[in-house]
Protein backbone atom coordinates (compact mmCIF):
# COMPACT_ATOMS: atom_id res chain seq x y z
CA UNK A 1 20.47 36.93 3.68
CA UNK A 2 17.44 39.07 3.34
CA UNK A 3 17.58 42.80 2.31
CA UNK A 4 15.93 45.77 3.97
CA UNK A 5 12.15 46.09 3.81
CA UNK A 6 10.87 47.87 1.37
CA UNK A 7 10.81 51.65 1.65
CA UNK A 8 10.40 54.73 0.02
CA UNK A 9 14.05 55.21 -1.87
CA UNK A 10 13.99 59.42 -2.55
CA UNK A 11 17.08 61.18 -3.97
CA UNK A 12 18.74 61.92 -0.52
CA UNK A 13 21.99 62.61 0.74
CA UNK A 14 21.42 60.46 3.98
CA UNK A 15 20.42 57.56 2.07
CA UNK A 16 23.56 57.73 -0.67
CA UNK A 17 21.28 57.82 -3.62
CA UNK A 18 22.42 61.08 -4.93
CA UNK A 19 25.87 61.87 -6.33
CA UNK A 20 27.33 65.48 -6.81
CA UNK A 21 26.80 66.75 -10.35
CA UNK A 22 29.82 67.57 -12.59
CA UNK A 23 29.51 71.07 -14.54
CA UNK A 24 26.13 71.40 -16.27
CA UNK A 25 25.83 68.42 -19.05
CA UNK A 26 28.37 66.43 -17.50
CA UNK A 27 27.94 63.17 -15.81
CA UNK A 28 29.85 62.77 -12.18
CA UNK A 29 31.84 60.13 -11.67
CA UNK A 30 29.00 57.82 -9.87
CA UNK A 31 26.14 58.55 -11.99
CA UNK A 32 25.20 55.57 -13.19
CA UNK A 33 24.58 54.70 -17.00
CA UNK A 34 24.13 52.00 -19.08
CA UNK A 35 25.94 50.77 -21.55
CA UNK A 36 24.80 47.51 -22.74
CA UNK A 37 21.46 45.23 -23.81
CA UNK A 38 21.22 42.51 -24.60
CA UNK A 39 18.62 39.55 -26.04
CA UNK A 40 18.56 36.08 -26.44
CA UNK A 41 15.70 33.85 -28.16
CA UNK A 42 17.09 30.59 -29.09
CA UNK A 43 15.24 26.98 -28.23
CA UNK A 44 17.13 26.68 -24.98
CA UNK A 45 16.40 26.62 -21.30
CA UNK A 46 15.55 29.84 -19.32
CA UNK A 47 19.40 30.39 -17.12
CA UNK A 48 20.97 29.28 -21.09
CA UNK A 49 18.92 32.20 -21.96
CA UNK A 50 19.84 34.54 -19.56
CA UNK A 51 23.99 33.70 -20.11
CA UNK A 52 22.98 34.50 -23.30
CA UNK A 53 22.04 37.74 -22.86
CA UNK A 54 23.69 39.24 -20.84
CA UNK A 55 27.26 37.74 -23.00
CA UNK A 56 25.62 39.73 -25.82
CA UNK A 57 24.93 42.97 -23.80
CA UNK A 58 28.48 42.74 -22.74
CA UNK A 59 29.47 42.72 -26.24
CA UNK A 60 27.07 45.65 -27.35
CA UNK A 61 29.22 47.61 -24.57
CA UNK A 62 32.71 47.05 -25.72
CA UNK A 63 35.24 47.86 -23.22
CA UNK A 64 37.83 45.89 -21.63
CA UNK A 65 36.88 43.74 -18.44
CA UNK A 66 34.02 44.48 -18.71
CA UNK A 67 32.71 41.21 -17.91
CA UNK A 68 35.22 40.38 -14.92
CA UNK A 69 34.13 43.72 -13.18
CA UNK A 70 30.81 42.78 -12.66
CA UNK A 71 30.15 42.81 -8.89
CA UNK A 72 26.23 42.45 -9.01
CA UNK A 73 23.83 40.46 -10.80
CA UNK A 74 20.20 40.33 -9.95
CA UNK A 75 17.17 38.56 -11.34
CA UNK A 76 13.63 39.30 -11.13
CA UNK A 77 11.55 35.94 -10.02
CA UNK A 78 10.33 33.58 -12.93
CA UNK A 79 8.34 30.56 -13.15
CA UNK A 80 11.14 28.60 -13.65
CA UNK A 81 12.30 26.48 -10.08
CA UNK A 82 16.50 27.89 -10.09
CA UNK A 83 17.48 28.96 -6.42
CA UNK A 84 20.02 31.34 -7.81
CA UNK A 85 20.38 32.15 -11.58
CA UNK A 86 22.08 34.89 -10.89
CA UNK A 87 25.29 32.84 -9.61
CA UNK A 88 24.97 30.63 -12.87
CA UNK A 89 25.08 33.86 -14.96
CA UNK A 90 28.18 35.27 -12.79
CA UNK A 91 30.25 32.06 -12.95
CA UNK A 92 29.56 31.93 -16.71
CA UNK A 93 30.37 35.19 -17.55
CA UNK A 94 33.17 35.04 -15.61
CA UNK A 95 32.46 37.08 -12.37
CA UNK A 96 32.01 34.34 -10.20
CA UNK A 97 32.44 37.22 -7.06
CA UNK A 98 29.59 38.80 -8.10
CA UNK A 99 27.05 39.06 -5.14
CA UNK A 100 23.56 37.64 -6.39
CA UNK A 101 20.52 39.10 -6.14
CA UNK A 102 17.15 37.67 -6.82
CA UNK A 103 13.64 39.64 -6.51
CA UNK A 104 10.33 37.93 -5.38
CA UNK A 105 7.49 38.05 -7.75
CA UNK A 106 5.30 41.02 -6.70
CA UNK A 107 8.22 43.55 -7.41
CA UNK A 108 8.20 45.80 -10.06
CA UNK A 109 11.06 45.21 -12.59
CA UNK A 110 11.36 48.83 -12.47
CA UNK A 111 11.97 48.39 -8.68
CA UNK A 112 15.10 46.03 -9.77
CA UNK A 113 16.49 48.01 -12.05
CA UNK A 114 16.36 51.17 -9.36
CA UNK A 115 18.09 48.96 -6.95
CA UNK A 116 20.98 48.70 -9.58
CA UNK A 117 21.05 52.09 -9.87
CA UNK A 118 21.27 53.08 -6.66
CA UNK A 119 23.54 51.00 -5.80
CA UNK A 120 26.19 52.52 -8.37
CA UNK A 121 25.04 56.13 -7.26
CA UNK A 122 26.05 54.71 -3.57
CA UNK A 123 29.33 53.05 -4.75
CA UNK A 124 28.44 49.63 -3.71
CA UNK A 125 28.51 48.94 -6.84
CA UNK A 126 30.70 49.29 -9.88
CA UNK A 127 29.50 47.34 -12.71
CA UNK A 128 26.21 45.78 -12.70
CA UNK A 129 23.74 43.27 -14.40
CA UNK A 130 20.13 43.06 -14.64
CA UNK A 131 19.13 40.06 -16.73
CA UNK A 132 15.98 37.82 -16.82
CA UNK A 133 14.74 35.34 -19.07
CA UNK A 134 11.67 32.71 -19.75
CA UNK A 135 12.01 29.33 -21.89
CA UNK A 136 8.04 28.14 -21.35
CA UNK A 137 7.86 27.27 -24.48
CA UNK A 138 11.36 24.71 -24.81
CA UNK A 139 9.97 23.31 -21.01
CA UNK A 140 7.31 22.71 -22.61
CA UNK A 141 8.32 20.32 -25.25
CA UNK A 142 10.97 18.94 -22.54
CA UNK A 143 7.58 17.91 -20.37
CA UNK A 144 5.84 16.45 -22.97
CA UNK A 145 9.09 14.04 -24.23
CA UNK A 146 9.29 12.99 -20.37
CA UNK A 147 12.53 15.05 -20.12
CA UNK A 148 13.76 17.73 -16.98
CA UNK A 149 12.57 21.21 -18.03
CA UNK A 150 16.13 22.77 -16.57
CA UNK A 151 19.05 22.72 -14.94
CA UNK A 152 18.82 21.38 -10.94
CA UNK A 153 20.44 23.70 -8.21
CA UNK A 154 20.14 22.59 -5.25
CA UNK A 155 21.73 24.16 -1.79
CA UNK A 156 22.18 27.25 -3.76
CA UNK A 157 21.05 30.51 -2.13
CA UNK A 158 21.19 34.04 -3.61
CA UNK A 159 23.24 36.21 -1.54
CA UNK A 160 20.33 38.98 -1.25
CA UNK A 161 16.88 37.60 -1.38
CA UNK A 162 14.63 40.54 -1.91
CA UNK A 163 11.05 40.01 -0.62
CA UNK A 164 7.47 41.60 -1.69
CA UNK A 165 6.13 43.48 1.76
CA UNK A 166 2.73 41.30 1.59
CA UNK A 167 1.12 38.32 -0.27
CA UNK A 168 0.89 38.20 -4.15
CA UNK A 169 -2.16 38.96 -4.03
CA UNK A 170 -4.52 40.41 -1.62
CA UNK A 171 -6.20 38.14 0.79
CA UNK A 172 -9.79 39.52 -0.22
CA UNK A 173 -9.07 38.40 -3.96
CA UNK A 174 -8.31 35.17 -3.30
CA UNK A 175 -11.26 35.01 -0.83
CA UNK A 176 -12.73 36.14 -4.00
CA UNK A 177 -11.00 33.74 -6.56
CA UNK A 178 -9.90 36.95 -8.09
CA UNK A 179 -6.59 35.56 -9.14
CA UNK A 180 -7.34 35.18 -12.70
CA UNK A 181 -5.03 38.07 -14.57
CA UNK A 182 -7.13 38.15 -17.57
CA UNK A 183 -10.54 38.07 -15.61
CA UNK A 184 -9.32 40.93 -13.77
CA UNK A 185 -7.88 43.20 -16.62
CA UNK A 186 -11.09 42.46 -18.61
CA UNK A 187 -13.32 44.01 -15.62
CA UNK A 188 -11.17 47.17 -15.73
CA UNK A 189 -11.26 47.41 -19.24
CA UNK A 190 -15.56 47.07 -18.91
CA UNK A 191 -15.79 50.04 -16.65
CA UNK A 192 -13.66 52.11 -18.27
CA UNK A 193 -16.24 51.54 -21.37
CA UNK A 194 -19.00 52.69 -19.25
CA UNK A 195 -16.71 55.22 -17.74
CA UNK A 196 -16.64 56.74 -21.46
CA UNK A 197 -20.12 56.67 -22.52
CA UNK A 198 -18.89 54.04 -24.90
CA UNK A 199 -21.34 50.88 -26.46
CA UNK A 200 -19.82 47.21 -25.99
CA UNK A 201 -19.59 47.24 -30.01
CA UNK A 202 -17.50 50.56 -30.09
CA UNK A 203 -15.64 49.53 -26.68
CA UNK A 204 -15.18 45.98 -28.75
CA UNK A 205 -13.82 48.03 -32.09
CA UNK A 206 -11.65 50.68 -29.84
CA UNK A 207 -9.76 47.10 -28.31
CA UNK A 208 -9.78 45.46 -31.74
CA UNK A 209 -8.17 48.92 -33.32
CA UNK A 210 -5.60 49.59 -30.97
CA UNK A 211 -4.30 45.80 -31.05
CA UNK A 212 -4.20 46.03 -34.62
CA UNK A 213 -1.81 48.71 -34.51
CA UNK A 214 0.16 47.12 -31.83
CA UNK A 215 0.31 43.97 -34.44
CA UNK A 216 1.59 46.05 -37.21
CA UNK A 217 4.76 47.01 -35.37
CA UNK A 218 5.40 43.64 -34.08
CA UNK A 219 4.99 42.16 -38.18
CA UNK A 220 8.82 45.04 -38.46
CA UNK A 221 10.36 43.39 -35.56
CA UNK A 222 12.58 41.35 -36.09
CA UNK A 223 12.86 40.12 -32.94
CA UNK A 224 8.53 39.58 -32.30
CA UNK A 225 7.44 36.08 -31.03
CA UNK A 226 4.71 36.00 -33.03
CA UNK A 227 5.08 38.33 -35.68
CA UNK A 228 2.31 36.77 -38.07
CA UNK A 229 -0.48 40.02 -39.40
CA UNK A 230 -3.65 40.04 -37.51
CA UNK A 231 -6.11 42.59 -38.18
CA UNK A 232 -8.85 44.13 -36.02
CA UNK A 233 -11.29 41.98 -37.38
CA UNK A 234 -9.34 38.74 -36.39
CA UNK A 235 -8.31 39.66 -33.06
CA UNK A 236 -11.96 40.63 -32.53
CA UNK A 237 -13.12 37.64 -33.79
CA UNK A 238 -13.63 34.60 -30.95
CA UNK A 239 -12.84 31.14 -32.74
CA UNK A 240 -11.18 27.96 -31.77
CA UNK A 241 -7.61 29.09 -32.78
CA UNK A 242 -8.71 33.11 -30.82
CA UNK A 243 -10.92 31.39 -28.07
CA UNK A 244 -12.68 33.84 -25.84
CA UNK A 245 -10.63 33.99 -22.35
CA UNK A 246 -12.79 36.46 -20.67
CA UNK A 247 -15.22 39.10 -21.87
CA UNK A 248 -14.14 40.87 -23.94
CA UNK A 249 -10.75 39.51 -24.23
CA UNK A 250 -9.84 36.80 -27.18
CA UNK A 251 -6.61 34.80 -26.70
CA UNK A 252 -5.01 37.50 -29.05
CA UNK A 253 -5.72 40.29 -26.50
CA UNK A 254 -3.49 38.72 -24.00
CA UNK A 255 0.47 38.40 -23.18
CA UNK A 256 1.75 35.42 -24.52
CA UNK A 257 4.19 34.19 -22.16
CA UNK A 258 5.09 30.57 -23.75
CA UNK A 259 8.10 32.14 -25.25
CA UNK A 260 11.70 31.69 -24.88
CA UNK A 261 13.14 35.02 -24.30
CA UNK A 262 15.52 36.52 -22.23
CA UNK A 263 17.42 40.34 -21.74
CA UNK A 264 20.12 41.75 -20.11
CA UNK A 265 21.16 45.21 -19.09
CA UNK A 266 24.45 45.75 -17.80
CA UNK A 267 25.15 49.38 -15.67
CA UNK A 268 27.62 50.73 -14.54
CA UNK A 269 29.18 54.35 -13.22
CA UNK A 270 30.63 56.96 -15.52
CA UNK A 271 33.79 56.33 -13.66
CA UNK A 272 33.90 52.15 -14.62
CA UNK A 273 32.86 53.24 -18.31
CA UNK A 274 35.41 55.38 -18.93
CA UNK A 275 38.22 53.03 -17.45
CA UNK A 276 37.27 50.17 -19.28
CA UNK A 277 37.38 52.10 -22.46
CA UNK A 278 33.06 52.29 -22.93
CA UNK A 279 32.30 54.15 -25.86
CA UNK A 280 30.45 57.11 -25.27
CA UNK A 281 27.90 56.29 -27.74
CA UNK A 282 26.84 53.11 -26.16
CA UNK A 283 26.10 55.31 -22.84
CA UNK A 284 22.45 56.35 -22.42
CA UNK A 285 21.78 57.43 -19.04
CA UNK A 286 19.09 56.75 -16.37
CA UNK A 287 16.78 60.80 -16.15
CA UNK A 288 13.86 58.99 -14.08
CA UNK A 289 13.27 55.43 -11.97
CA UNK A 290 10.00 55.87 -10.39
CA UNK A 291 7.96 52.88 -8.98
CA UNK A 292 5.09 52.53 -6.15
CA UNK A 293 4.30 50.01 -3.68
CA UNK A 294 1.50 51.04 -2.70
CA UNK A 295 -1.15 48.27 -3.73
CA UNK A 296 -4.89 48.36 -3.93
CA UNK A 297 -7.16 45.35 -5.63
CA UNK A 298 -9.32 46.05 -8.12
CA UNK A 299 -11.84 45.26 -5.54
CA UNK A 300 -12.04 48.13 -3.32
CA UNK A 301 -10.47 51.01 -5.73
CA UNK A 302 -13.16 53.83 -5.57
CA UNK A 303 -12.08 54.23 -9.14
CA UNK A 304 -11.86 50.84 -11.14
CA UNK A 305 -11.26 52.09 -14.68
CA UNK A 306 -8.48 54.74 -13.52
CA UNK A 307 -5.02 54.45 -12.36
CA UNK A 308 -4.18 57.70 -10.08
CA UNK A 309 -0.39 55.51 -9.48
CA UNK A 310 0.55 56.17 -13.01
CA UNK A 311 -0.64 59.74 -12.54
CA UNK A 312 1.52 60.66 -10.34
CA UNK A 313 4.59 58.90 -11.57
CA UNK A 314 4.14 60.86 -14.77
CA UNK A 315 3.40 64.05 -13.33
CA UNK A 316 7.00 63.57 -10.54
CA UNK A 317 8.53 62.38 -14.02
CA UNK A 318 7.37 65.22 -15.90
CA UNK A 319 9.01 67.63 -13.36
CA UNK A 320 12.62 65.78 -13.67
CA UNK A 321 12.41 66.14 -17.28
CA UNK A 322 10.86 69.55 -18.01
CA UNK A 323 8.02 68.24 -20.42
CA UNK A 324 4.88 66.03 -20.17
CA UNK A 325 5.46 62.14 -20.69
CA UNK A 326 3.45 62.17 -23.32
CA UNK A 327 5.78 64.51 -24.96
CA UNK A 328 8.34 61.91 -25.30
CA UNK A 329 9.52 60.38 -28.70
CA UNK A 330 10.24 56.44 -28.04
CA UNK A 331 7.69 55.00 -25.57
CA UNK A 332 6.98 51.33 -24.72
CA UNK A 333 3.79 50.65 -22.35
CA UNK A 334 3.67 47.54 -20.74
CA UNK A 335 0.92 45.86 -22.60
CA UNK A 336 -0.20 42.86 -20.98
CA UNK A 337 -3.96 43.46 -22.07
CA UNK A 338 -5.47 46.33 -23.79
CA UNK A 339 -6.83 47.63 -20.26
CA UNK A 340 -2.96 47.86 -19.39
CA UNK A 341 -1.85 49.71 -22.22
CA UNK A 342 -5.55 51.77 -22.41
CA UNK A 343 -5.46 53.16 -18.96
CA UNK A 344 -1.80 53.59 -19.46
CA UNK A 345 -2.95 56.11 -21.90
CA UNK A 346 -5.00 57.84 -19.66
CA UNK A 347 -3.09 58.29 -16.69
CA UNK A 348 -0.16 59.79 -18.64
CA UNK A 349 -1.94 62.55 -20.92
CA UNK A 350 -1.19 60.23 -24.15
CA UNK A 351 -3.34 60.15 -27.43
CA UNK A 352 -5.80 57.16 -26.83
CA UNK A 353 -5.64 56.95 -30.87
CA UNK A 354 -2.01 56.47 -30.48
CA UNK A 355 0.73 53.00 -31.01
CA UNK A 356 2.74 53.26 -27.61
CA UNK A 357 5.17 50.68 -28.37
CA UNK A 358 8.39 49.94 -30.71
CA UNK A 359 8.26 46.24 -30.34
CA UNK A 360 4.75 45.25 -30.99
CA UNK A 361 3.55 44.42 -27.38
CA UNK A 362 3.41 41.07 -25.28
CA UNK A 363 0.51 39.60 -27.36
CA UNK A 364 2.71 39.99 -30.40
CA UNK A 365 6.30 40.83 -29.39
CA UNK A 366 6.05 38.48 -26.84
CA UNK A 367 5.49 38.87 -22.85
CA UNK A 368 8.27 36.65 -21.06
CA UNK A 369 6.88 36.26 -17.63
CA UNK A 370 8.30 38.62 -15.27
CA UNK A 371 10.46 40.04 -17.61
CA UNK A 372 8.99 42.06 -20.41
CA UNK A 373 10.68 45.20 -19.11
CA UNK A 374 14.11 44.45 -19.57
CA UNK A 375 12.87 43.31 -22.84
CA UNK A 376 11.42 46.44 -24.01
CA UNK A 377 14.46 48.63 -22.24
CA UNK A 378 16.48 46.46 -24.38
CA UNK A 379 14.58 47.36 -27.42
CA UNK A 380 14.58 51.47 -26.65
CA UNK A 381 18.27 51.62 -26.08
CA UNK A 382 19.58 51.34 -29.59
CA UNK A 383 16.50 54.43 -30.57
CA UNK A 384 18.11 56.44 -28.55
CA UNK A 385 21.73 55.84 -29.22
CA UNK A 386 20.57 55.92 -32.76
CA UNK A 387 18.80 59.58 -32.21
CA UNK A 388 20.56 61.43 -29.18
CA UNK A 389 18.21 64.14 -28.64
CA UNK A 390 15.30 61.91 -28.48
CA UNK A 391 13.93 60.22 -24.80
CA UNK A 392 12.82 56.65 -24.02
CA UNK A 393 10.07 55.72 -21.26
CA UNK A 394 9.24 52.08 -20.51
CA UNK A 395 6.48 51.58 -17.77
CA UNK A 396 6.22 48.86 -15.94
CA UNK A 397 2.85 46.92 -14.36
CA UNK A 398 3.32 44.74 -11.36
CA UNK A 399 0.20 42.74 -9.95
CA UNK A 400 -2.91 43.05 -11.27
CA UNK A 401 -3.12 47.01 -12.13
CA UNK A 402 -1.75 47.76 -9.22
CA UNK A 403 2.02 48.31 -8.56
CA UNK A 404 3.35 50.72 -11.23
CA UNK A 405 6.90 51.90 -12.93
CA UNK A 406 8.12 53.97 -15.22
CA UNK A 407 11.96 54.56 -16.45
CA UNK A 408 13.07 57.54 -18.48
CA UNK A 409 16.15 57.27 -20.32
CA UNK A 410 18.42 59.69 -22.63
CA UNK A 411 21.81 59.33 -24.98
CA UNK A 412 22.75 62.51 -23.51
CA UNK A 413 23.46 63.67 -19.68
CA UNK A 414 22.11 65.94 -17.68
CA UNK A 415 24.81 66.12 -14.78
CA UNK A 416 22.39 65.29 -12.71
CA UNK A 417 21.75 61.77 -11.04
CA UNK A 418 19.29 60.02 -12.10
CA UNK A 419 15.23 60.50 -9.86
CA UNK A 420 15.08 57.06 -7.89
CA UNK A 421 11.85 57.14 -5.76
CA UNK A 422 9.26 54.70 -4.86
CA UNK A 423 6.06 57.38 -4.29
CA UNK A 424 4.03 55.32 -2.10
CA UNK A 425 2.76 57.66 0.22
CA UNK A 426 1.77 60.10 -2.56
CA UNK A 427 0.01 57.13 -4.28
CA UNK A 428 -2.00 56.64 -1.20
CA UNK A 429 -2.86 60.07 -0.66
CA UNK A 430 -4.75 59.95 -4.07
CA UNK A 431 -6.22 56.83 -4.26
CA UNK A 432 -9.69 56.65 -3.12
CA UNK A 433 -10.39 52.71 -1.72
CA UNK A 434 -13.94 51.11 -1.32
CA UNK A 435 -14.03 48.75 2.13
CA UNK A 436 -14.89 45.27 0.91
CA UNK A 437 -17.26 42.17 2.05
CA UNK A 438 -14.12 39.84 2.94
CA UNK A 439 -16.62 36.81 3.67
CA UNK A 440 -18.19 35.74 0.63
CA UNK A 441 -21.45 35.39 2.23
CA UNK A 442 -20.73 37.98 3.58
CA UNK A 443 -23.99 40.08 2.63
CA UNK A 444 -27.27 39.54 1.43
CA UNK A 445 -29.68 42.30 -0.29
CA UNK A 446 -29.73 44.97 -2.79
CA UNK A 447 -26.76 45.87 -4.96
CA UNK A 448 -25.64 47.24 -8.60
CA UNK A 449 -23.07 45.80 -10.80
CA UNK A 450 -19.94 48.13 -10.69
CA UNK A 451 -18.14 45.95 -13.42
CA UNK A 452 -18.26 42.72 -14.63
CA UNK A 453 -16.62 40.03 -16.71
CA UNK A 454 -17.92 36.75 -18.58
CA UNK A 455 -15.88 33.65 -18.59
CA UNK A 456 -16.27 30.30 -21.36
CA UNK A 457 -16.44 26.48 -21.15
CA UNK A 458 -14.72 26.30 -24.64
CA UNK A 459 -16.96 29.02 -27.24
CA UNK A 460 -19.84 29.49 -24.97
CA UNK A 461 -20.35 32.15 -21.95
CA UNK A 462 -21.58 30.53 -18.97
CA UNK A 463 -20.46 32.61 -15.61
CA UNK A 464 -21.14 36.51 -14.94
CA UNK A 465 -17.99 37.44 -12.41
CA UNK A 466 -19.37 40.43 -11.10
CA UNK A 467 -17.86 43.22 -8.32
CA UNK A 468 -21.14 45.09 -7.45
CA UNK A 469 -21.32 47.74 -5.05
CA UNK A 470 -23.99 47.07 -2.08
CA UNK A 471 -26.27 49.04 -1.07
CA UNK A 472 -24.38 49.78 2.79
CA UNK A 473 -21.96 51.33 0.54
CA UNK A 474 -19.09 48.53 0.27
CA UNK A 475 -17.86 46.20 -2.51
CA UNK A 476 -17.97 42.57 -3.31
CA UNK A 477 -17.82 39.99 -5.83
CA UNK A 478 -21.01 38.03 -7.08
CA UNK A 479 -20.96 35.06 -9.30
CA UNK A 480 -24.04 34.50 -12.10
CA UNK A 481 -23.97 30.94 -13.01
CA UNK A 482 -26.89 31.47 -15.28
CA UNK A 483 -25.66 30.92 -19.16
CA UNK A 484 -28.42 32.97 -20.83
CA UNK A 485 -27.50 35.61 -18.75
CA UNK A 486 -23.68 34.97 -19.41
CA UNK A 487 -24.67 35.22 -23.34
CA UNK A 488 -26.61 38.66 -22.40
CA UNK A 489 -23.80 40.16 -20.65
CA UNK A 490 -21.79 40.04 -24.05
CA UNK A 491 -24.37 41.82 -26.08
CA UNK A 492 -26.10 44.02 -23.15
CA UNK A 493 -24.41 46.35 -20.48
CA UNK A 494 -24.80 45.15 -17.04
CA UNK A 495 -22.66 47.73 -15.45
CA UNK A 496 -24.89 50.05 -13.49
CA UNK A 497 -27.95 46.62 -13.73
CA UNK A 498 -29.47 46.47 -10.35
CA UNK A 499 -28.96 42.92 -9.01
CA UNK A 500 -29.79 40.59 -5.79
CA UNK A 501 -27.19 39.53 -3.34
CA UNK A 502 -26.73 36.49 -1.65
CA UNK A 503 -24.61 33.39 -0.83
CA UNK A 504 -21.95 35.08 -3.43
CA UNK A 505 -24.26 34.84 -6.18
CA UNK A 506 -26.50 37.29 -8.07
CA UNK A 507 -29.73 37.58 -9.43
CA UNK A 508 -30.76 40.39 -11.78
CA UNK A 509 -33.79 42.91 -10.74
C-alpha cells in the first residue's frame, strides 16, 4: 500500500502528533526518544550493511527485547535495486512483524525520521528503526569481477511505500539538462560570490579555507572514509587525481558517495524504554523535526545564492528551543558541496568563519547516498550523552538546494513532545520565484548572466552553463560552447556580463 500524500504534519491534537506533558522536565509516557545508533562500514553489500547497523544500535541501547519489539522499520531510497530492505533488516534482527516502510528519493531524511516520531507520539508505534546504508564502493568491485552487486528480492513489496508529491526534479530542469548536482551547487555557490562583493580568487580561497577545516576534523574521525590531510591549497588545486567537476568545484569539493556505509537509529517511547530496562543515559530526546516540501529550482528562485527554507526552519526552531540555532554546541550541516554547507551558514545566523561539523563532512567523512543524515545523527548522539546540557542539530538537504531539514536533539527532556512540522506554506510565503522560459528556444534577444558555471573535457573548460535573466523579465538557461570563453569565465566574472540569446545558446555583448 501507499501512504497519505504528503502534508503539512503540525503538533496537533486532531492529528495525534502531540502527547500530554508529564510535570515540567519529565518525559510522558509517548514522547518519543532515542536510544540507540548505530554504524556499519565493512566491505559488504548495502542490506549486510544496514543489518549491521541497526544490530549495533540495538546493542548501544541495552535493554531487554529490544530487538523483538520492533514494530517499524523504514528506509530512505538508495541506489541500490532491493524492493524491501526493510523486511530483510526485520527478519534478521528478529522482528519479522515489523511493518516496512520505504521512502522515495526526493524525501528529506529528516521527513523519515519525523514519520518515526510521530508515529510513537500517536501510539502506532512502540519501538522503531530508521536505518539506511550504501555499499557503491564493494558493487563496484563486484561489477568489475563479473559478479551480482547484491542480494535479489523479487515479489517483495514494502508494506508502506511512501511517495515524493512530484518528479525528482522539476520538469523545467530537465528541459534544461539541469540535473547535474554539482553543476547546480557550483552556480549557487557563483552568485553568492557576487552576492558578497567577493573576487573569484577570494571566493576560490573562502571554498578552499572552509574545506580545509572540514578536512581537519575528518583526519580525528575515526570513522571518516577518507580521512587522508588535504590542505586548502590541494583541494584548490585542479589536477588529474582533484579534476575540475564544475567551476569552481574540484573533485575534493564534492560528496563522495562510493563508500560503504550504513546507520541506524532505533526510537522508541519513554514508556517501551523504561520497560525494557533502557538506560537513561542512552536516552536523548527529539526538541525539534522540522522539514519543507515546498520545492523551487534553482532556476526561477528570485534569490539564487539564498535559502529563505532554512530561514525559517531555524527561526520556528529557535522558538521551540529558546535560543538562536546558531547558539547550539554540536552541529552537523549537511555538506554535500561548499554552497550547501555556505548558505547553510547564512540562513541560520552561523559564523561563516566557522567548522559546522563533528565528522568531517561528505567529501571527507563520507556522503552515503541518501543517507548521510542518519550518519551524522549517529555521530551527534554519543556528544550529547557524553555532555547533557549541550544540544545537537543535524540539517538535512533534499534535491538540489531545495527541500530542507533540520533535527534538534538533547540528553535531557523537556516534558514536552517533540516540534514535528513540515512548514511548507510558510516557505512559500517567503520565497520569491522568477517564471521561467520552459522551451529552450524559447526566447531570443537581450539578456544578463544571473549565474553561471563552467564544465571540463578532462583539465580543460570548454562549456559556459549559464541561467541569465531576459530582458521580459523571466529566467532561462544558455549554453556557451565557446572554450576561450569557458577559460575566461574561470579567471573573469560573468555574472551581471550582458549576453545574446538564442537557440539556447549565448553570445557575449
Amino acid at each position: 500500500m501507499t501512504d497519505r500524500p504528503t502534508r503539512p504534519i503540525r503538533p496537533n491534537p486532531s492529528t495525534g502528533l502531540t502527547a500530554p506533558s508529564g510535570p515540567t522536565g519529565q518525559p510522558d509516557a509517548r514522547i518519543p526518544v532515542l536510544v540507540g545508533v548505530g554504524t556499519a562500514s565493512t566491505d559488504a553489500e548495502a542490506v549486510e550493511l544496514m543489518a549491521l547497523a541497526t544490530e549495533a544500535a540495538l546493542r548501544d541501547a541495552g535493554g531487554r527485547g529490544l530487538a523483538a519489539a520492533v514494530d517499524r522499520v523504514a528506509v530512505p531510497q538508495g541506489s541500490w535495486t532491493y524492493r524491501d530492505p526493510a523486511r530483510l533488516v526485520a527478519r534478521r534482527i528478529g522482528a519479522p512483524a515489523a511493518t516496512t516502510h520505504l521512502v522515495e528519493l526526493g524525501i528529506p531524511q529528516q521527513s523519515v525520521v519525523n514519520d518515526a516520531l510521530a508515529a510513537i507520539l500517536s501510539g502506532a508505534s512502540d519501538v522503531a528503526v530508521v536505518v539506511g546504508g550504501e555499499s557503491k564502493r564493494w558493487a563496484r568491485e563486484r561489477e568489475r569481477a563479473g559478479l551480482s552487486p547484491e542480494t535479489a528480492q523479487s515479489g517483495a513489496d514494502p508494506d508502506v511505500l511512501r511517495r515524493r508529491p512530484g518528479p525528482l526534479l522539476e520538469p523545467v530542469e530537465v528541459a534544461h539538462r539541469l540535473w547535474d548536482p554539482v553543476q547546480q551547487y557550483a552556480m549557487i555557490d557563483n552568485a553568492l560570490r557576487v552576492a558578497e562583493g567577493r573576487t573569484i580568487a577570494e571566493h576560490r580561497a573562502e571554498i578552499a579555507d572552509l574545506w580545509d577545516r572540514m578536512n581537519a576534523v575528518a583526519v580525528g574521525n575515526p570513522d571518516a572514509a577518507f580521512p587522508e590531510r588535504m590542505d586548502a591549497e590541494r583541494i584548490a588545486t585542479a589536477t588529474p587525481a582533484n579534476r575540475p567537476l564544475a567551476f569552481p568545484y574540484n573533485k575534493w569539493h564534492s560528496t563522495q558517495w562510493t563508500v560503504n556505509q550504513a546507520a541506524a537509529l532505533v526510537l522508541c517511547s519513554v514508556d517501551a524504554a523504561r520497560r525494557m530496562g533502557v538506560p537513561s543515559d542512552r536516552w536523548v530526546f527529539p526538541l525539534v523535526g522540522l522539514e519543507s516540501s515546498h520545492a523551487v529550482s534553482v532556476l526561477c528562485r528570485e534569490r539564487i545564492h539564498a535559502w529563505p527554507a532554512m530561514e525559517v526552519l531555524g527561526g520556528t526552531a529557535a522558538v521551540r528551543i529558546g535560543r538562536p540555532v546558531d547558539q547550539i554546541e554540536v552541529v552537523e550541516l549537511y555538506s554535500c558541496f561548499p554552497a550547501a554547507v555556505r548558505v547553510q551558514q547564512r540562513s541560520l545566523g552561523m559564523a561563516t568563519d566557522g567548522t559546522p561539523t563533528i565528522t568531517g563532512g561528505m567529501a571527507f567523512a563520507g556522503g552515503p547516498f541518501n543517507n548521510a543524515v542518519l550518519q551524522s545523527v549517529a555521530a551527534v548522539v554519543p556528544r550529547l550523552r557524553a555532555a547533557p546540557d549541550l544540544l545537537g542539530a543535524v540539517t538535512t538537504v533534499s534535491g538540489l538546494l531545495t527541500k530542507p531539514g533540520l533535527g534538534v536533539w538533547s540528553a535531557r527532556p523537556d516534558g514536552r513532545p517533540p516540534l514535528l512540522s513540515d512548514l511548507a506554506y510558510e516557505v512559500a510565503s517567503v520565497t520569491g520565484v522568477v517564471e521561467a522560459v520552459e522551451d529552450l528556444d524559447g526566447y531570443e534577444g537581450p539578456g544578463n548572466v544571473a549565474t553561471y558555471t563552467v564544465t571540463y573535457d578532462g583539465m580543460d573548460p570548454v562549456r559556459v552553463v549559464a541561467v541569465c535573466d531576459t530582458a521580459d523579465g523571466r529566467r532561462c538557461v544558455s549554453i556557451g560552447e565557446d572554450a576561450a570563453v569557458a577559460a575566461r569565465a574561470c579567471q573573469e566574472e560573468l555574472v551581471g556580463a550582458p549576453v545574446r540569446i538564442g537557440s539556447g545558446t549565448f553570445t557575449p555583448i
